[in-house]
N, C-alpha and C. Protein backbone atom coordinates (compact mmCIF):
# COMPACT_ATOMS: atom_id res chain seq x y z
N UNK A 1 90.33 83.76 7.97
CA UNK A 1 91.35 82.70 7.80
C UNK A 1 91.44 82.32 6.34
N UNK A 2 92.43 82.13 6.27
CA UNK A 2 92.83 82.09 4.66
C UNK A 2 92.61 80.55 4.30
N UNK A 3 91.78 80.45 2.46
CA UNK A 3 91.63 78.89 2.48
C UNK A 3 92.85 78.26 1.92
N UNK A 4 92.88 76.60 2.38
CA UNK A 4 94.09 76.08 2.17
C UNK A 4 93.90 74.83 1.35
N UNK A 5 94.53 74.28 0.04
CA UNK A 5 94.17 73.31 -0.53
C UNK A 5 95.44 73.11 -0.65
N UNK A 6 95.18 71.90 -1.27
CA UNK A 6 96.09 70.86 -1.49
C UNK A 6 96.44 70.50 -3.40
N UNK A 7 97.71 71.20 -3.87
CA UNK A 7 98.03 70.88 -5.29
C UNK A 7 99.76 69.78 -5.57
N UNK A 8 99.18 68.72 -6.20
CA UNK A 8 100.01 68.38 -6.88
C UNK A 8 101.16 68.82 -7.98
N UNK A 9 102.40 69.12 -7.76
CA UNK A 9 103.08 69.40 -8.90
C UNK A 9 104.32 68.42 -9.43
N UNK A 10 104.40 68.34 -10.60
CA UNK A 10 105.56 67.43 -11.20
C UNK A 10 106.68 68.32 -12.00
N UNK A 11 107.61 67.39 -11.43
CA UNK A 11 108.83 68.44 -12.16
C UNK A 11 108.85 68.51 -13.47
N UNK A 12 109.34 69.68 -14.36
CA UNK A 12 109.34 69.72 -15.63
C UNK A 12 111.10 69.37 -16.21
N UNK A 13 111.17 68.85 -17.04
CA UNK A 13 112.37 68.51 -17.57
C UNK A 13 112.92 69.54 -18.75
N UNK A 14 112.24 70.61 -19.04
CA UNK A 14 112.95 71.52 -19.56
C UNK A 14 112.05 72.76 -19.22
N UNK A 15 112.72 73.84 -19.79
CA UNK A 15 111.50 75.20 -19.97
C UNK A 15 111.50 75.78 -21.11
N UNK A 16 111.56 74.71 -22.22
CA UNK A 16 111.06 75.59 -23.64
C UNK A 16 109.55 75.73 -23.68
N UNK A 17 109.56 76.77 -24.60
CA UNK A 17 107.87 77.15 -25.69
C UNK A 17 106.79 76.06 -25.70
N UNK A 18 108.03 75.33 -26.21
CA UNK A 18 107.47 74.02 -27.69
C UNK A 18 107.09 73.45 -25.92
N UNK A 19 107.83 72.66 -24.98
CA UNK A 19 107.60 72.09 -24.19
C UNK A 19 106.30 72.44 -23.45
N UNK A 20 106.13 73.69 -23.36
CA UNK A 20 104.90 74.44 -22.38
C UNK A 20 103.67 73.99 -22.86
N UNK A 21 103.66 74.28 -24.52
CA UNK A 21 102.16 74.07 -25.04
C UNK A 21 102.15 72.79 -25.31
N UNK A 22 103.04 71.98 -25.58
CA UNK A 22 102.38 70.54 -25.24
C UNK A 22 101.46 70.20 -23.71
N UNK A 23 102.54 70.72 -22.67
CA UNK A 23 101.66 70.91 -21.43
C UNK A 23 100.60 71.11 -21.29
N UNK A 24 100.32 72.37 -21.97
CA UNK A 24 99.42 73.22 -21.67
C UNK A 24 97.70 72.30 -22.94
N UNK A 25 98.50 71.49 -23.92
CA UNK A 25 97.82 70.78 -24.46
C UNK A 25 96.84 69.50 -23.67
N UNK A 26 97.76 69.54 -23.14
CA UNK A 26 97.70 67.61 -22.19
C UNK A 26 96.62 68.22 -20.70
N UNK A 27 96.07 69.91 -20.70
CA UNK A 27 95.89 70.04 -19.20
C UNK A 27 96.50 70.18 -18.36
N UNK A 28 97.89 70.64 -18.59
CA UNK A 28 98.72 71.02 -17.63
C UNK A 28 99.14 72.39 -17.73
N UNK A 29 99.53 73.30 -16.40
CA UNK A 29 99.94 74.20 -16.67
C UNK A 29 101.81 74.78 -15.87
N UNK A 30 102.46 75.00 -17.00
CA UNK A 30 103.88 75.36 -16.29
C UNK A 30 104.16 76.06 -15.46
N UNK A 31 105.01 75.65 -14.57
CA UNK A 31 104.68 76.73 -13.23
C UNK A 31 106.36 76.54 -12.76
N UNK A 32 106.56 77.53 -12.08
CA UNK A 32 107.63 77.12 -11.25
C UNK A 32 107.58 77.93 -9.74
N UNK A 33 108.18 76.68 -8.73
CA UNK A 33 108.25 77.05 -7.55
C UNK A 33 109.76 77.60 -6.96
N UNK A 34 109.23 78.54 -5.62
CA UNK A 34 110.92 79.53 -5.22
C UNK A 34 110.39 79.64 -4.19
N UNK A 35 111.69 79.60 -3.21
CA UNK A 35 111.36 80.36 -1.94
C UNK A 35 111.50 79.72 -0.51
N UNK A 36 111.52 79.52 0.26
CA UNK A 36 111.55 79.46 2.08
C UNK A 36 111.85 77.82 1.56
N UNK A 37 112.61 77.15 1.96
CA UNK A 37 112.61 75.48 1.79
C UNK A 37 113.19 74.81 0.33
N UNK A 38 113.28 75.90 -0.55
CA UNK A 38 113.71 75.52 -1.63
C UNK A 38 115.15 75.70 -2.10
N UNK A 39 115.81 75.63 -2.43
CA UNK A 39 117.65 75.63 -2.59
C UNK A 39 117.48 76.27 -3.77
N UNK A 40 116.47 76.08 -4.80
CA UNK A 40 116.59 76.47 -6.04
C UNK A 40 115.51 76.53 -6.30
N UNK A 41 115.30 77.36 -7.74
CA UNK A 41 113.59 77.60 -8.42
C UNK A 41 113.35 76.16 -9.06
N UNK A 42 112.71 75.47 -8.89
CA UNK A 42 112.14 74.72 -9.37
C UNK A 42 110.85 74.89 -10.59
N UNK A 43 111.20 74.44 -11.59
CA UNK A 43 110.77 74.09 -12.70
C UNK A 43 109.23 73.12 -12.59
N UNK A 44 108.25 72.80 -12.66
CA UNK A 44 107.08 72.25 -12.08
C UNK A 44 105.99 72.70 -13.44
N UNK A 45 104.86 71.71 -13.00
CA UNK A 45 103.80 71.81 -14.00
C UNK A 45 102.73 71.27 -12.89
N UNK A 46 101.53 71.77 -13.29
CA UNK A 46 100.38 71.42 -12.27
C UNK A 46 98.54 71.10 -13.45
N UNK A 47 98.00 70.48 -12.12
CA UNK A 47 96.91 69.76 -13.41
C UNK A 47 95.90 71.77 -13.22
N UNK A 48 95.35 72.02 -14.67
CA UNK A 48 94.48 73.15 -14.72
C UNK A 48 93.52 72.67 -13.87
N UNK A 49 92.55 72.08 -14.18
CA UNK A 49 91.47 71.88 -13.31
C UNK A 49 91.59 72.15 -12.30
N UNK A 50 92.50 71.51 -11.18
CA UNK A 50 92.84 71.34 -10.18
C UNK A 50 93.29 72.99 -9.84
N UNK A 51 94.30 73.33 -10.31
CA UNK A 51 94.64 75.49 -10.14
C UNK A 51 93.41 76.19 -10.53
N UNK A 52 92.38 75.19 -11.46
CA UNK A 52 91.64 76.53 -11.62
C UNK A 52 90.64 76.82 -10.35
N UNK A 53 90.26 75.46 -9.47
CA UNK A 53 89.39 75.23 -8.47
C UNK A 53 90.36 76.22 -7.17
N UNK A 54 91.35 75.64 -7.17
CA UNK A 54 92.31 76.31 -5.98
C UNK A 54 92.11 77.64 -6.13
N UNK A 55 91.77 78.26 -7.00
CA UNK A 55 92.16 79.82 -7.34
C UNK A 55 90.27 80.46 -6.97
N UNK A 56 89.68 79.61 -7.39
CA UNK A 56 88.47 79.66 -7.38
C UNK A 56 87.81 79.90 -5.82
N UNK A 57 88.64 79.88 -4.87
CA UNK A 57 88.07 79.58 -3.73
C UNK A 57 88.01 81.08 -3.12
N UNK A 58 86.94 81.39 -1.72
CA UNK A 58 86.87 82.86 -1.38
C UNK A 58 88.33 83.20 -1.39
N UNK A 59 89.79 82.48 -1.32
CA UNK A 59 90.60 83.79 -0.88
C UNK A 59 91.23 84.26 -2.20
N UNK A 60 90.93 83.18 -3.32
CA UNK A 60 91.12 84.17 -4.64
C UNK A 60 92.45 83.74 -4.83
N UNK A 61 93.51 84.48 -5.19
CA UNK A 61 94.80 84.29 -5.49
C UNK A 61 95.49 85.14 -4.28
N UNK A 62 94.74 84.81 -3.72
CA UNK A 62 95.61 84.75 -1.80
C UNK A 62 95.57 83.65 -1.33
N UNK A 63 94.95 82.53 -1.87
CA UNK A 63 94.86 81.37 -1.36
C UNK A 63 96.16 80.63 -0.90
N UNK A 64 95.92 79.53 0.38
CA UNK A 64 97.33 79.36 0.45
C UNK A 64 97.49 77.94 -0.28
N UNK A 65 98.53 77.36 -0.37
CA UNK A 65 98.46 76.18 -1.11
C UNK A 65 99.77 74.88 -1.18
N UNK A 66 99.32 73.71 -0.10
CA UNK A 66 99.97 72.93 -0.06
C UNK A 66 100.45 72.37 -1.13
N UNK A 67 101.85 72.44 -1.45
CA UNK A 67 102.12 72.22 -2.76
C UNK A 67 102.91 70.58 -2.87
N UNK A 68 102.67 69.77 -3.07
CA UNK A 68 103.34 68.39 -3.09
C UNK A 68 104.72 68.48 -4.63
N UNK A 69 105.74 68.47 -4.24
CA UNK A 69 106.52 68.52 -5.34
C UNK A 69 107.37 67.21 -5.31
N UNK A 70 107.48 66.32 -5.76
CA UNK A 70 108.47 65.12 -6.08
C UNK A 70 108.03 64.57 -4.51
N UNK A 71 107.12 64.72 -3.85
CA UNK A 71 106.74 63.95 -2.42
C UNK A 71 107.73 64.74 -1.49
N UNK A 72 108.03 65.91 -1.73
CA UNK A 72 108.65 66.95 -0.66
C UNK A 72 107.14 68.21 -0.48
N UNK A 73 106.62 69.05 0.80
CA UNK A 73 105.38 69.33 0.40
C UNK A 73 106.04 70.33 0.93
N UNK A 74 105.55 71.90 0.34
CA UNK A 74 105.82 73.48 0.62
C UNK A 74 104.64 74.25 0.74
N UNK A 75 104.82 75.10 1.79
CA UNK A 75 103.58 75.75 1.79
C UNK A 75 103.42 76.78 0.93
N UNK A 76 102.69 77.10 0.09
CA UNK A 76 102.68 78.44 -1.30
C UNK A 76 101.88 78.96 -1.66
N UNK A 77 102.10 80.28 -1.90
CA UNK A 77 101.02 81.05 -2.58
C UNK A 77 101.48 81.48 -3.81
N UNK A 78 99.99 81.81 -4.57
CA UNK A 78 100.39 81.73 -6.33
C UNK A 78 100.75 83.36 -6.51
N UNK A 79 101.86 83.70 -7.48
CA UNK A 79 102.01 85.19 -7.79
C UNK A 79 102.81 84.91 -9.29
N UNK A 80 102.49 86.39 -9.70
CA UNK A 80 102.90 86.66 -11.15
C UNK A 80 101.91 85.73 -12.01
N UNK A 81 100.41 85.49 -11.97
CA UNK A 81 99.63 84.52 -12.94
C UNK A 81 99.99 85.19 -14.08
N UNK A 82 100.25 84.42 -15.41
CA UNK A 82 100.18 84.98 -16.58
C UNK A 82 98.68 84.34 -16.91
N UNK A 83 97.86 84.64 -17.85
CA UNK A 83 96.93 84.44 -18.39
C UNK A 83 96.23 84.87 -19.91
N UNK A 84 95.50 83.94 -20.53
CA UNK A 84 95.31 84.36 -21.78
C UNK A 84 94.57 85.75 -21.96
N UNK A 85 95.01 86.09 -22.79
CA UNK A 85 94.00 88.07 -22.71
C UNK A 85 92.79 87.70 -23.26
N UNK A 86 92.44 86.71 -23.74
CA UNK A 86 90.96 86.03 -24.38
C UNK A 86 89.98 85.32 -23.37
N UNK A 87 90.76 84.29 -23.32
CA UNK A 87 90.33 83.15 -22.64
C UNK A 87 90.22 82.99 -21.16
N UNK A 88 91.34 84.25 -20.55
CA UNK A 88 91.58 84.01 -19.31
C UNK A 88 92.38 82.55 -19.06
N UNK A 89 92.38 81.76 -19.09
CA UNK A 89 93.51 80.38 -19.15
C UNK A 89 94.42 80.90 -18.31
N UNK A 90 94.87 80.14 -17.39
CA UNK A 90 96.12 80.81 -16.67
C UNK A 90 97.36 79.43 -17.45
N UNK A 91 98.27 80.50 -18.34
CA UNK A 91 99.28 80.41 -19.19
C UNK A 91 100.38 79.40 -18.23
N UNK A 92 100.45 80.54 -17.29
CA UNK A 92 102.13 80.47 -16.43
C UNK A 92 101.80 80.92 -14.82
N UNK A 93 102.41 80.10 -14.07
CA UNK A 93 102.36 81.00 -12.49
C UNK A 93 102.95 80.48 -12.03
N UNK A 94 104.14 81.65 -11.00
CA UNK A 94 105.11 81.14 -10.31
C UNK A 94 103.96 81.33 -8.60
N UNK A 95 104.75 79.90 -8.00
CA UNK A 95 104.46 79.83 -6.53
C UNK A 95 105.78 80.47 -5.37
N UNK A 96 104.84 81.12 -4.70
CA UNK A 96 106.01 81.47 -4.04
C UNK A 96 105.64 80.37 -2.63
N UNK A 97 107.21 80.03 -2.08
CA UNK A 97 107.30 78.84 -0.66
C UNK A 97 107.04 79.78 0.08
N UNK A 98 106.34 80.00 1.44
CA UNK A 98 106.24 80.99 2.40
C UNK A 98 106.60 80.38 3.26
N UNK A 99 106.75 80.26 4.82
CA UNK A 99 106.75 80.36 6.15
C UNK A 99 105.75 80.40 6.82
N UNK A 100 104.91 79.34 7.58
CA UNK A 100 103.59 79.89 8.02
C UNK A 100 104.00 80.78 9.15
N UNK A 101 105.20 81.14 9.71
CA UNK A 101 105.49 82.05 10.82
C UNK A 101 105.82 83.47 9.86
N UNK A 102 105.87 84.08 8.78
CA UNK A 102 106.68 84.68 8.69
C UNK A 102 105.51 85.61 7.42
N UNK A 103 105.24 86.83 8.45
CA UNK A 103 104.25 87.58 7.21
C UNK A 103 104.12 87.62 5.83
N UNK A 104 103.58 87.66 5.14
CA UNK A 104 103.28 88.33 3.66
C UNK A 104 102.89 89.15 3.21
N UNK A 105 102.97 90.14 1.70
CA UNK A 105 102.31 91.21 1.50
C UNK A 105 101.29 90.77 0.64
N UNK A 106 100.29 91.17 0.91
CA UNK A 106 99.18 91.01 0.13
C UNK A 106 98.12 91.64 0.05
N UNK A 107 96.91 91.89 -1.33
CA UNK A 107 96.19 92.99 -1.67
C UNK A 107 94.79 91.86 -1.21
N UNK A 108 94.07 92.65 0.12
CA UNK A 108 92.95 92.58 0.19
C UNK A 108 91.66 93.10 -0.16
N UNK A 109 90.18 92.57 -1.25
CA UNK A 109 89.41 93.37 -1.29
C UNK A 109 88.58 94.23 0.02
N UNK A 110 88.04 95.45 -0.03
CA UNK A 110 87.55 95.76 0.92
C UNK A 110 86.10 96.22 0.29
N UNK A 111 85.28 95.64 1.35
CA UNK A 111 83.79 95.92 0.79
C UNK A 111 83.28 97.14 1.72
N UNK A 112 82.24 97.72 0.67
CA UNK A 112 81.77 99.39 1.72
C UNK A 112 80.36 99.12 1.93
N UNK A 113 79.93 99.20 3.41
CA UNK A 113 78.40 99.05 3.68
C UNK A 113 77.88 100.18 3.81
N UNK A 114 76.70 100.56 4.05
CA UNK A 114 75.46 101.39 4.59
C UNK A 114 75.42 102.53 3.20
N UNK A 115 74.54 103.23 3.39
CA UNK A 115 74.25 104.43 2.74
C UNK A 115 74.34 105.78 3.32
N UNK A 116 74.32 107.06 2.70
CA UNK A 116 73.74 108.15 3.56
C UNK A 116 73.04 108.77 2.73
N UNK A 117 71.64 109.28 2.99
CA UNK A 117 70.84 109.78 2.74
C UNK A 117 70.87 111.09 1.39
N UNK A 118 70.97 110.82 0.70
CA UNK A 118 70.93 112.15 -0.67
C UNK A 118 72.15 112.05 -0.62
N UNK A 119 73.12 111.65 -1.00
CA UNK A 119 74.32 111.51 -1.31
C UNK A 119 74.79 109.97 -2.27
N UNK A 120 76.50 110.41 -2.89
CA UNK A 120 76.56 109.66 -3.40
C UNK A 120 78.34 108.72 -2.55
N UNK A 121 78.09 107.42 -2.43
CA UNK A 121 79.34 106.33 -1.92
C UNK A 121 80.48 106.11 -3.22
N UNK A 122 81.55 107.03 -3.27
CA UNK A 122 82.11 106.51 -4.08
C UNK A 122 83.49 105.92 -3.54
N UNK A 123 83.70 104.73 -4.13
CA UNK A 123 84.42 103.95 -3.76
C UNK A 123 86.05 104.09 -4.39
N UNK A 124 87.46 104.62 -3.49
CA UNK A 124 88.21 105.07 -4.22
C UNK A 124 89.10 104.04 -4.37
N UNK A 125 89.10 103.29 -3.31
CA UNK A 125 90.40 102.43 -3.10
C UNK A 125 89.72 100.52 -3.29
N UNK A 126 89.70 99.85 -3.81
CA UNK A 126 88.98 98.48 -4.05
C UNK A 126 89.75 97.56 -3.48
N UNK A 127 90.94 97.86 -2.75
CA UNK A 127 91.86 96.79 -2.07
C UNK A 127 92.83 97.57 -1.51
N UNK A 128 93.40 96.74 -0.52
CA UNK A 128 94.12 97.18 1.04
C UNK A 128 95.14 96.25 0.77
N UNK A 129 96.36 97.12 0.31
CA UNK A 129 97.70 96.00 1.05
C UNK A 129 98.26 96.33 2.33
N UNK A 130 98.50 94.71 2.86
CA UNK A 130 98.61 94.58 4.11
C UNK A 130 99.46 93.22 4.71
N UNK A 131 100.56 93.50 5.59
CA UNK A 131 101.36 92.27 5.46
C UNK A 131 100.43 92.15 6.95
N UNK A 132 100.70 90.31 6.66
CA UNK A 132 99.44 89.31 7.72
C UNK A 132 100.31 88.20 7.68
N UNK A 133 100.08 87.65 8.29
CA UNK A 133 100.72 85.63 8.48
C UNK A 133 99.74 84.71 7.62
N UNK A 134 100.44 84.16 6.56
CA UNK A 134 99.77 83.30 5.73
C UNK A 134 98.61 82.55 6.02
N UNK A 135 98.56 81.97 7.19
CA UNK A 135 97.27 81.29 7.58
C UNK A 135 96.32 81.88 7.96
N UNK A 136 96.69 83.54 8.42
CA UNK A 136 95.52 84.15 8.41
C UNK A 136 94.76 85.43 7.75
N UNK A 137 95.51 85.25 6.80
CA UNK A 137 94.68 85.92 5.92
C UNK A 137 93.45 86.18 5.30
N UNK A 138 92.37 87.56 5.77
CA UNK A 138 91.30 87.37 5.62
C UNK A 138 91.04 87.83 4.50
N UNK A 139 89.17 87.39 3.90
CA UNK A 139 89.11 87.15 3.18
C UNK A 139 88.68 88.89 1.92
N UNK A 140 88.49 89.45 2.90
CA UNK A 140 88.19 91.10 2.55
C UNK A 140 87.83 91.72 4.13
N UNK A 141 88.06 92.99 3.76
CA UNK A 141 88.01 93.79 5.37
C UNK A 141 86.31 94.87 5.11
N UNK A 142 85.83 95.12 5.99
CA UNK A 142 84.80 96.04 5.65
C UNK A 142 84.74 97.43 6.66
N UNK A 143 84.33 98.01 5.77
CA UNK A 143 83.57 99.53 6.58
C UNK A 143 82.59 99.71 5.99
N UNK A 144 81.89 100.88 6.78
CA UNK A 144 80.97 101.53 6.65
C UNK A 144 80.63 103.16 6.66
N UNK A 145 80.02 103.09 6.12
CA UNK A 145 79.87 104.70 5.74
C UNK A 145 78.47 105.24 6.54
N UNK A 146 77.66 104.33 7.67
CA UNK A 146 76.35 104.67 8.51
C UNK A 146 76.90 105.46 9.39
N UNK A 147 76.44 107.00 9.33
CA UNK A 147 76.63 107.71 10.29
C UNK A 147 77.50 108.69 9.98
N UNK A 148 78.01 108.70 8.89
CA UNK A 148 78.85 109.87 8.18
C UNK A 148 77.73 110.91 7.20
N UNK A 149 78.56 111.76 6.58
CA UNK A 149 77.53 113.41 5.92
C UNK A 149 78.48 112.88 5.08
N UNK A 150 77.32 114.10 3.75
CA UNK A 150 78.07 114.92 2.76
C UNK A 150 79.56 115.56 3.05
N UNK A 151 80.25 115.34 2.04
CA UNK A 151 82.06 115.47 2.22
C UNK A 151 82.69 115.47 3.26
N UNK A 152 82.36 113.77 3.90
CA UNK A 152 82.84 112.96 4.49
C UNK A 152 83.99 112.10 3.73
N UNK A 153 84.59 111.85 4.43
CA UNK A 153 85.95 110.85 3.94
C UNK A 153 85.92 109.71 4.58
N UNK A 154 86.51 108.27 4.02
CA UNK A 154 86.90 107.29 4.66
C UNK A 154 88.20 107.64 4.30
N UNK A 155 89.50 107.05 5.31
CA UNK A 155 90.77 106.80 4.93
C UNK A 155 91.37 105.86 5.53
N UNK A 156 92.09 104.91 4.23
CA UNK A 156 92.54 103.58 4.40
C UNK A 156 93.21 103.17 6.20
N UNK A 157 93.71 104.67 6.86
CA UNK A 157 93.64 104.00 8.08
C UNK A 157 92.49 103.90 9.21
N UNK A 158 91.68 104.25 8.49
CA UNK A 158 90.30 104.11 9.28
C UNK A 158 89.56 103.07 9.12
N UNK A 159 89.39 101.87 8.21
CA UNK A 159 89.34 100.81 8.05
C UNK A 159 89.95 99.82 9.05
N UNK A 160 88.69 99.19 10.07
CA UNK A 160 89.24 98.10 11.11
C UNK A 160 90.17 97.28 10.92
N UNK A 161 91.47 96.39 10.67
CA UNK A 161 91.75 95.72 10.35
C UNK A 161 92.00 94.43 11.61
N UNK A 162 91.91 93.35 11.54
CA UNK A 162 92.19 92.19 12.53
C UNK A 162 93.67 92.42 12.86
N UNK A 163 93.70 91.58 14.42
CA UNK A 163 95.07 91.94 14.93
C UNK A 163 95.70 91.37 14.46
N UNK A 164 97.34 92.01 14.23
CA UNK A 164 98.56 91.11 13.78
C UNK A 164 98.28 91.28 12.02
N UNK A 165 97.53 92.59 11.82
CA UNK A 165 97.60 92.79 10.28
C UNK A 165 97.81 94.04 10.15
N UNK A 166 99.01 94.20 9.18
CA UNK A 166 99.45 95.36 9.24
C UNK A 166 98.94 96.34 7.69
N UNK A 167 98.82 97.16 7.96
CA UNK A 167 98.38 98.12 6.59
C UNK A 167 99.74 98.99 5.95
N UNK A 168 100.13 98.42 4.56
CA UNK A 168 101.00 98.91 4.53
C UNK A 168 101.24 100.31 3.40
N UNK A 169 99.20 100.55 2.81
CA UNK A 169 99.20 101.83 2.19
C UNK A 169 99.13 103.00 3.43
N UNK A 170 99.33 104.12 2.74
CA UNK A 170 99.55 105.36 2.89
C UNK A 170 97.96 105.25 3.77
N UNK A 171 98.48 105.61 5.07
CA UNK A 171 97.18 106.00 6.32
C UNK A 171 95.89 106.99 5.84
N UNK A 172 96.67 108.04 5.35
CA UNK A 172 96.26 109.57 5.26
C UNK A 172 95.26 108.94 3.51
N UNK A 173 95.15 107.74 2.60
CA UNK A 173 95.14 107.89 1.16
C UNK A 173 93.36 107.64 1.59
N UNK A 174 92.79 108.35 0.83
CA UNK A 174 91.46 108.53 0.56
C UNK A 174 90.48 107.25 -0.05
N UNK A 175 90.11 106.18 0.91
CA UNK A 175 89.73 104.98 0.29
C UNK A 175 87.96 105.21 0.12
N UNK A 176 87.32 105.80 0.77
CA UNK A 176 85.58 106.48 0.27
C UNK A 176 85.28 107.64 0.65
N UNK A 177 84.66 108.14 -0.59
CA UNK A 177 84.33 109.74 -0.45
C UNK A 177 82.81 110.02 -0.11
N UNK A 178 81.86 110.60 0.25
CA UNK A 178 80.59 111.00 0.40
C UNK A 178 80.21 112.25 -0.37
N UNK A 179 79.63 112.24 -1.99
CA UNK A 179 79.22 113.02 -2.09
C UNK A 179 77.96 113.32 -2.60
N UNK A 180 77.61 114.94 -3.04
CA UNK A 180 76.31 115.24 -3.64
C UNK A 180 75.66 114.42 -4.83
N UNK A 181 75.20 114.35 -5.17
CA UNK A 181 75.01 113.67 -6.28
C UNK A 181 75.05 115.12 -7.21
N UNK A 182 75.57 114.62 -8.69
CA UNK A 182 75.87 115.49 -9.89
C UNK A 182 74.58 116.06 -10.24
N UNK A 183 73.80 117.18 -10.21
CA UNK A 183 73.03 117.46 -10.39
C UNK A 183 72.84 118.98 -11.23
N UNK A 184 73.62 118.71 -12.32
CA UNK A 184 73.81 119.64 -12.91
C UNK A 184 72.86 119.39 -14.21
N UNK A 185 71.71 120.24 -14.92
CA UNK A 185 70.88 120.30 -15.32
C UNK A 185 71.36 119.84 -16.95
N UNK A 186 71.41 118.86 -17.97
CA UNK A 186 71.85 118.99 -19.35
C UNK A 186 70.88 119.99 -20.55
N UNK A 187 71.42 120.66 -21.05
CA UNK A 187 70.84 121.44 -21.93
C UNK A 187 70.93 120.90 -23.17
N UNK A 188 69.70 120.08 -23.61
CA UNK A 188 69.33 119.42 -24.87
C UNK A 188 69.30 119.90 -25.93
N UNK A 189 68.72 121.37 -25.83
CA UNK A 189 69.42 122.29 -27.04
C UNK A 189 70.95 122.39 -27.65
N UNK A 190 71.35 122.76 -26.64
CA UNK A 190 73.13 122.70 -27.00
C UNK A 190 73.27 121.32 -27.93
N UNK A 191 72.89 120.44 -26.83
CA UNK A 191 73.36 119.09 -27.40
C UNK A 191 72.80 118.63 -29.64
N UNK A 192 71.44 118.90 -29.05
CA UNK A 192 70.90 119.23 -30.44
C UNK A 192 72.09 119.59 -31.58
N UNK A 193 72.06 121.18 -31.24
CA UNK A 193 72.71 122.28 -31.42
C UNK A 193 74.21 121.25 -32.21
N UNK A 194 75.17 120.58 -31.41
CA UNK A 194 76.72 120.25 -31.52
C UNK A 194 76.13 119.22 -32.56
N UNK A 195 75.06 118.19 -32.70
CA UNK A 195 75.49 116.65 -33.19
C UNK A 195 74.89 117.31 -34.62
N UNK A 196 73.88 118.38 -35.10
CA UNK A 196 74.12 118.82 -36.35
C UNK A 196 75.18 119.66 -36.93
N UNK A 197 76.16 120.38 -36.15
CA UNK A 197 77.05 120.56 -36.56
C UNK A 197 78.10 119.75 -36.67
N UNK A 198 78.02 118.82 -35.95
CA UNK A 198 78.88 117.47 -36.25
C UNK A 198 78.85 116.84 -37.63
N UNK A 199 77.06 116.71 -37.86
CA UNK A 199 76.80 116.20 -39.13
C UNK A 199 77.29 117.32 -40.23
N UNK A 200 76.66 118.25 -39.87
CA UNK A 200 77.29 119.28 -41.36
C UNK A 200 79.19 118.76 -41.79
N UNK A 201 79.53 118.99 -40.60
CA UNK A 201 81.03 118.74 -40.99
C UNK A 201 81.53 117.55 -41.70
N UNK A 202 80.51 116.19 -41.11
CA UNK A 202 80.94 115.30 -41.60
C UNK A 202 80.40 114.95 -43.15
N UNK A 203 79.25 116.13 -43.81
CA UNK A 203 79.07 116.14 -44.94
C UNK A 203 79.88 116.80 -46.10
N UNK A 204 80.64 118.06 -45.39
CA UNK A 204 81.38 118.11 -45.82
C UNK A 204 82.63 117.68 -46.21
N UNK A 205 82.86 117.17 -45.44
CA UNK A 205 84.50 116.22 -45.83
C UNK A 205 84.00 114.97 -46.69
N UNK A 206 82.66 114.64 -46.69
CA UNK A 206 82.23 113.45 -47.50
C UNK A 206 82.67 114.12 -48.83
N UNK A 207 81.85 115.10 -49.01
CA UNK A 207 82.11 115.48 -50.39
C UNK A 207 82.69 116.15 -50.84
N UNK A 208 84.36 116.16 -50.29
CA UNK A 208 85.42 116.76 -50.48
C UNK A 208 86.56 115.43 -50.88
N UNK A 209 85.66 114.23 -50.33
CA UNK A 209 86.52 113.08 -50.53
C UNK A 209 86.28 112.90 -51.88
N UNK A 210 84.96 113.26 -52.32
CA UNK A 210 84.57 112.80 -53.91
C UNK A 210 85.46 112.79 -54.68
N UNK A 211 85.94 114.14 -54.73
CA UNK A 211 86.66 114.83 -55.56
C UNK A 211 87.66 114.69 -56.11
């Protein structure tokens, strides 16, 4: 079941630059809301603290989120986060209004259990999209790999999913592989061998730069 909090938003009176980073000065972050209940995109700002906790919770940025706008309340989930490439800061995020009757698409993590014996679990696929009904959206799906061999396959439609959730990657796409482990012997000579000829070369061009 998907978690559900509760965010305050206030309308914004313009959507310039200059306007945002004052926002974004004061602890606020610009946002705008669209969608199921709304006539129009709405323009909105929300407190950080408050988005960063909401976001923070197991369902991640699947979370769903009672959104209070001017004392009209929408049910929403967050998409398109912009964020700082440093800081992480979430910049900008539009909410989308959903329908609690009316599916969504969304990327679930999927976790891989068990081991098999002299082999290696490699993990191809790290999330499952899958349209589900907003309120129940879980929080990651799991399999297991107990009881499978060497070049064994998992595939994304072999992964259990809860009823009334639909998988909407490719059945046949290769989400865990089972294999040997790499056991191919390194020859330290060779290696030797390349990083002094590496160096020779790079002595030479040293002292070709002299010149």
């Amino acid at each position: 079941m998907a978690d559900q909090v509760v965010l305050n938003a206030d309308p914004r009176p313009g959507d310039g630059k200059g306007e945002a980073r004052a926002l974004r000065r004061a602890g606020r972050v610009p946002a705008v809301a669209y969608g199921a209940g709304l006539d129009a995109a709405a323009a909105v700002h929300v407190d950080a603290a408050d988005l960063r906790h909401a976001l923070a919770t197991d369902a991640g940025e699947n979370v769903v989120i009672q959104m209070d706008i001017a004392g009209d309340t929408h049910l929403t989930m967050p998409r398109e986060i912009h964020r700082h490439p440093v800081r992480r800061d979430v910049l900008h995020v539009d909410f989308v209004a959903i329908d609690k009757n009316v599916k969504v698409t969304v990327e679930i993590p999927l976790h891989v259990e068990g081991e098999v014996e002299g082999a290696v679990v490699n993990q191809v696929m790290n999330y499952l999209t899958v349209d589900v009904l907003p309120l129940a959206v879980p929080q990651y799906f799991t399999t297991t790999v107990e009881g499978r061999e060497v070049g064994d396959v998992v595939r994304a439609g072999e992964v259990e999913l809860p009823e009334g959730v639909d998988l909407l990657d490719d059945p046949e796409r290769t989400a865990v592989t089972i294999n040997l482990p790499d056991t191919t012997p390194v020859d330290e000579t060779d290696e030797a061998a390349e990083g002094e000829a590496a160096e020779g070369e790079g002595a030479e061009a040293a002292e070709g730069g002299e010149e």
